[in-house]
Protein backbone atom coordinates (compact mmCIF):
# COMPACT_ATOMS: atom_id res chain seq x y z
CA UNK A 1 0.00 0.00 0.00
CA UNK A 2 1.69 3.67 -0.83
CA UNK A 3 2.15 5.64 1.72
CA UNK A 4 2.78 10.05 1.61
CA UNK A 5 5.92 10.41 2.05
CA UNK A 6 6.43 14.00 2.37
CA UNK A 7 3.21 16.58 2.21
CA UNK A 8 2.00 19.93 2.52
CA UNK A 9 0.36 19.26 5.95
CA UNK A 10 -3.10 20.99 4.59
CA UNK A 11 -6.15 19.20 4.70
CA UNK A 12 -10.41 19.81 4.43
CA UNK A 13 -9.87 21.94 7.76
CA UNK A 14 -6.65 22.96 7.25
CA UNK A 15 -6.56 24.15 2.94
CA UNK A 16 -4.13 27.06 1.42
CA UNK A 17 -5.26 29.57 -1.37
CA UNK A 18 -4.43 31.51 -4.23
CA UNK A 19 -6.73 34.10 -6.00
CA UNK A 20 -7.40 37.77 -6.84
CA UNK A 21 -6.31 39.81 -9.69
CA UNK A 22 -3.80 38.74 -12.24
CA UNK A 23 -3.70 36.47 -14.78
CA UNK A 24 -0.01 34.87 -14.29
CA UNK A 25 0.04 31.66 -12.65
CA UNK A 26 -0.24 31.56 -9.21
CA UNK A 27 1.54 28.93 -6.93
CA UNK A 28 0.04 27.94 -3.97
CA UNK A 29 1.91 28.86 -0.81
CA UNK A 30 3.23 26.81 2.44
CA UNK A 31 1.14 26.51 5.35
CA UNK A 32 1.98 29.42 7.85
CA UNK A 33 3.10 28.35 11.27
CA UNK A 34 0.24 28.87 14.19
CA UNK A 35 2.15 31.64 15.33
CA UNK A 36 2.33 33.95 12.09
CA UNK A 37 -1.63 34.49 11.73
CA UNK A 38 -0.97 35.59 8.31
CA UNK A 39 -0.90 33.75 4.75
CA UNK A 40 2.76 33.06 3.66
CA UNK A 41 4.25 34.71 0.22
CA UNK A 42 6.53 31.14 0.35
CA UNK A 43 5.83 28.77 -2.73
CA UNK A 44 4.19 25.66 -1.28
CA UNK A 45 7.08 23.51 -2.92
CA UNK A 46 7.01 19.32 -1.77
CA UNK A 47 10.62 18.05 -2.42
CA UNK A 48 11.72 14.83 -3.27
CA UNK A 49 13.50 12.73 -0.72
CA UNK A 50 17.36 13.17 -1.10
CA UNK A 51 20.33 11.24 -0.23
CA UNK A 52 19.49 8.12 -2.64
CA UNK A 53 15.88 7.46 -0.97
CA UNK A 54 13.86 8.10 -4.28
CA UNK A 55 16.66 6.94 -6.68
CA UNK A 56 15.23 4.90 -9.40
CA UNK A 57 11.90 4.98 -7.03
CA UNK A 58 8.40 5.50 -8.91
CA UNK A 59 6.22 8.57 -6.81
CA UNK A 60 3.29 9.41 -7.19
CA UNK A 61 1.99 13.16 -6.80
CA UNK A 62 -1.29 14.07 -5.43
CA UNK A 63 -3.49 17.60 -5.54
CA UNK A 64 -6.84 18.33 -4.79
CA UNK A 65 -9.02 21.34 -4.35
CA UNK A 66 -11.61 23.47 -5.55
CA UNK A 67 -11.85 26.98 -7.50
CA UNK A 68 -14.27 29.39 -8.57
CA UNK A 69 -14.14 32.86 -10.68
CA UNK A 70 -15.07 36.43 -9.12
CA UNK A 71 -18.46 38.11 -9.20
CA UNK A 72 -16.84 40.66 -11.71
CA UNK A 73 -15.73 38.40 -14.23
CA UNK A 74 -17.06 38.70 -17.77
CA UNK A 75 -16.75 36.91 -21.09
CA UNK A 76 -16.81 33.15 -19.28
CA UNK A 77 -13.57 33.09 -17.50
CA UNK A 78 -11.50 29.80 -18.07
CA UNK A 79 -9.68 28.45 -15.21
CA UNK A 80 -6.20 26.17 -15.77
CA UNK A 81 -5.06 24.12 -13.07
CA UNK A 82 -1.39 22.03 -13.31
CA UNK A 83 1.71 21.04 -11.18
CA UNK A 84 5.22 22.47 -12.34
CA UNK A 85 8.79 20.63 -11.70
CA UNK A 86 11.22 22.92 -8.77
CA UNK A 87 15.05 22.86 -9.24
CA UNK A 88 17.20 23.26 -6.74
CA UNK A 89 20.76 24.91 -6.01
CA UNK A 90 21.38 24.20 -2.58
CA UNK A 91 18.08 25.31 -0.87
CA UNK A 92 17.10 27.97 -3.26
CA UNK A 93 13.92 26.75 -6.09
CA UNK A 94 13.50 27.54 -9.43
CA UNK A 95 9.92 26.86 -10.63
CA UNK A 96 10.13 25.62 -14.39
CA UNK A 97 7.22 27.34 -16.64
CA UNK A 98 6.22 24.19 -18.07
CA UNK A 99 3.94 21.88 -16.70
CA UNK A 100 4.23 18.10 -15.69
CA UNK A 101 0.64 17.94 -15.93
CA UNK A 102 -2.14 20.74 -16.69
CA UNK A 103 -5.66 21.23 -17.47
CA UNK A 104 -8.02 24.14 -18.40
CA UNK A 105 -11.44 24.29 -17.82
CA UNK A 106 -13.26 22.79 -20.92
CA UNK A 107 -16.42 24.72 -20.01
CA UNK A 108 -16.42 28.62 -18.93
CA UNK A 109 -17.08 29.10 -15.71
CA UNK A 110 -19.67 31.58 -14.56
CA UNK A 111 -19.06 33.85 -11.62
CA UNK A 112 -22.81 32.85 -10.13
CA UNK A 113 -21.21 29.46 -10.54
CA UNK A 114 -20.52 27.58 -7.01
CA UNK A 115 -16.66 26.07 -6.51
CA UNK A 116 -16.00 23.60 -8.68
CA UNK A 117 -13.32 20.90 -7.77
CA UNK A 118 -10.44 19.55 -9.51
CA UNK A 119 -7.89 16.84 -8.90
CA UNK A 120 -4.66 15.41 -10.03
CA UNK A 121 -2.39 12.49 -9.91
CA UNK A 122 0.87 12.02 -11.85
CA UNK A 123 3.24 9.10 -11.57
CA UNK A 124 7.36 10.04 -11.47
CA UNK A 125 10.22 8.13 -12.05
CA UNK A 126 13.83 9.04 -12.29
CA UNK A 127 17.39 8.08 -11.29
CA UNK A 128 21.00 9.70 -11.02
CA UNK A 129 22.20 7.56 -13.57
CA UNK A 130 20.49 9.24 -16.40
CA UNK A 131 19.91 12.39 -14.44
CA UNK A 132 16.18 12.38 -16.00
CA UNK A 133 12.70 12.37 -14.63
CA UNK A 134 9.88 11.06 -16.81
CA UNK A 135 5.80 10.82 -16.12
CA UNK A 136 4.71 7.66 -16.79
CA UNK A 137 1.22 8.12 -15.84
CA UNK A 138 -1.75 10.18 -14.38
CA UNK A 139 -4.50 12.07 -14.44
CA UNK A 140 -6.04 15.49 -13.83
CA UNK A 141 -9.49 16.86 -13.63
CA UNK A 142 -11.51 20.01 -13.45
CA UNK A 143 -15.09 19.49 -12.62
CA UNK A 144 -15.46 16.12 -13.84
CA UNK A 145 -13.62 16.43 -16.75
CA UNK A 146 -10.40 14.74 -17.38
CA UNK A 147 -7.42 15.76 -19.22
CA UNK A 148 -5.41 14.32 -21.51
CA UNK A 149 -1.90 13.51 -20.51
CA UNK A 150 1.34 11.94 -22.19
CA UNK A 151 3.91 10.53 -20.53
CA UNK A 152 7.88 11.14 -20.94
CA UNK A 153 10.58 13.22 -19.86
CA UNK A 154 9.84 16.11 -17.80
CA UNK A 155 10.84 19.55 -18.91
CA UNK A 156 13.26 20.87 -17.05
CA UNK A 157 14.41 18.60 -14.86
CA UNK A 158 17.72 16.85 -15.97
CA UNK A 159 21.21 16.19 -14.71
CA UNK A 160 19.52 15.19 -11.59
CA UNK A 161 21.31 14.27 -8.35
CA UNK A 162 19.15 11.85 -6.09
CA UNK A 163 22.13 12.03 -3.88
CA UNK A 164 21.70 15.56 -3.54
CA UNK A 165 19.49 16.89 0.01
CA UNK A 166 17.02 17.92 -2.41
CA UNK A 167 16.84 16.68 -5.95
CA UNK A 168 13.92 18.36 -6.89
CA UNK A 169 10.32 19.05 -6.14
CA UNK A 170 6.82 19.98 -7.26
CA UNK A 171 4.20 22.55 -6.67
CA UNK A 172 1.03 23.31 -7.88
CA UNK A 173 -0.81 26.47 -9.78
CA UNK A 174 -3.68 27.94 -10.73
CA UNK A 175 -4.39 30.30 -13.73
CA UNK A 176 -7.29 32.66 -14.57
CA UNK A 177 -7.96 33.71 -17.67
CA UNK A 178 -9.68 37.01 -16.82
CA UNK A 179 -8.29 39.07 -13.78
CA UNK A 180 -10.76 39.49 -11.05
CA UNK A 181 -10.43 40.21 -7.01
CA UNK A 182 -12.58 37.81 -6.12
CA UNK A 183 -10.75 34.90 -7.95
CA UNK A 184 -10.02 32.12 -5.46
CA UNK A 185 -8.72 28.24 -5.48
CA UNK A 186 -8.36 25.90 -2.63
CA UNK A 187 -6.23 22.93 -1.89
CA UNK A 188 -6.69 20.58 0.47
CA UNK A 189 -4.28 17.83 -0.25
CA UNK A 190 -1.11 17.55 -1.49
CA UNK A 191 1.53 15.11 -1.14
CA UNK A 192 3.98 13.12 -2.62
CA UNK A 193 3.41 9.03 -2.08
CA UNK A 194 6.45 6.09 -2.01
């Protein structure tokens, strides 16, 4: 049975959010600590065990949430959900623009419209040797409809260490097609499984 082996400690209680104007992609952040009271600028990255754990190791990513477009909006707003590869120097992440996996809203959504949900799962493999990471598997969905997906290399993500503390991670965004304050997207689970 897989088990999470690293995760974003959110949950149906517990979610983090992204929303308002703009129509870049937004990441979703890291869970603030009890103490802070306020939402963290931070990228909500998960990393990859390091030190040989996940060397030649197949993972499997998962997201959930929901989303929903702004009172404001016009012109059916579409909505694109997907999780993007991290590299690392030391501690510091680079987010890579291309997606592992990403899906848009097939339908427009409507800003009387209540939150929709989405959900994704994508299966990783790599290993030092070849210093690549390919998807060989998974699925996303936004409202009940899937994407499609193809597996192979990742973008991005080569000349990879699993030696290294942290060979590289994964993190999750949201993208509105229309800017709007009252844009908003929820996760509630996020992890990385063994």
């Amino acid at each position: 049975m897989s088990q999470p082996v690293t995760n974003l400690l959110i949950n149906g209680l517990n979610p983090v959010s992204v929303g308002g104007t703009g129509t870049a992609i937004k990441y979703f952040p890291i869970v603030p600590g009890a103490s802070i009271g306020v939402a963290s600028t931070k990228n909500g990255y998960l990393y990859v065990s390091g030190n040989g754990s996940a060397n030649g190791q197949q993972l499997s990513v998962r997201a959930s949430g929901n989303l929903n477009v702004g009172a404001g909006a016009v012109s059916s707003p579409l909505v694109t959900v997907g999780l993007y590869p991290v590299t690392f120097v030391g501690t510091v992440g680079t987010i890579v623009s291309t997606a592992i996996i990403s899906q848009q809203s097939t339908t427009a959504m409507e800003p009387t419209q209540a939150a929709i949900p989405w959900a994704l799962n994508v299966n990783l493999i790599g290993d030092t040797l070849s210093g690549l990471v390919q998807a060989i598997g998974g699925a996303i969905a936004i409202d009940g409809t899937a994407g499609t997906f193809s597996t192979g290399l990742v973008t991005g993500l080569t000349a990879i260490n699993f030696s290294n503390p942290i060979p590289y991670g994964v993190v999750v965004g949201v993208t509105f097609s229309q800017s709007e304050s009252g844009n908003n997207a929820n996760m509630y689970q996020f992890e990385i499984q063994s």
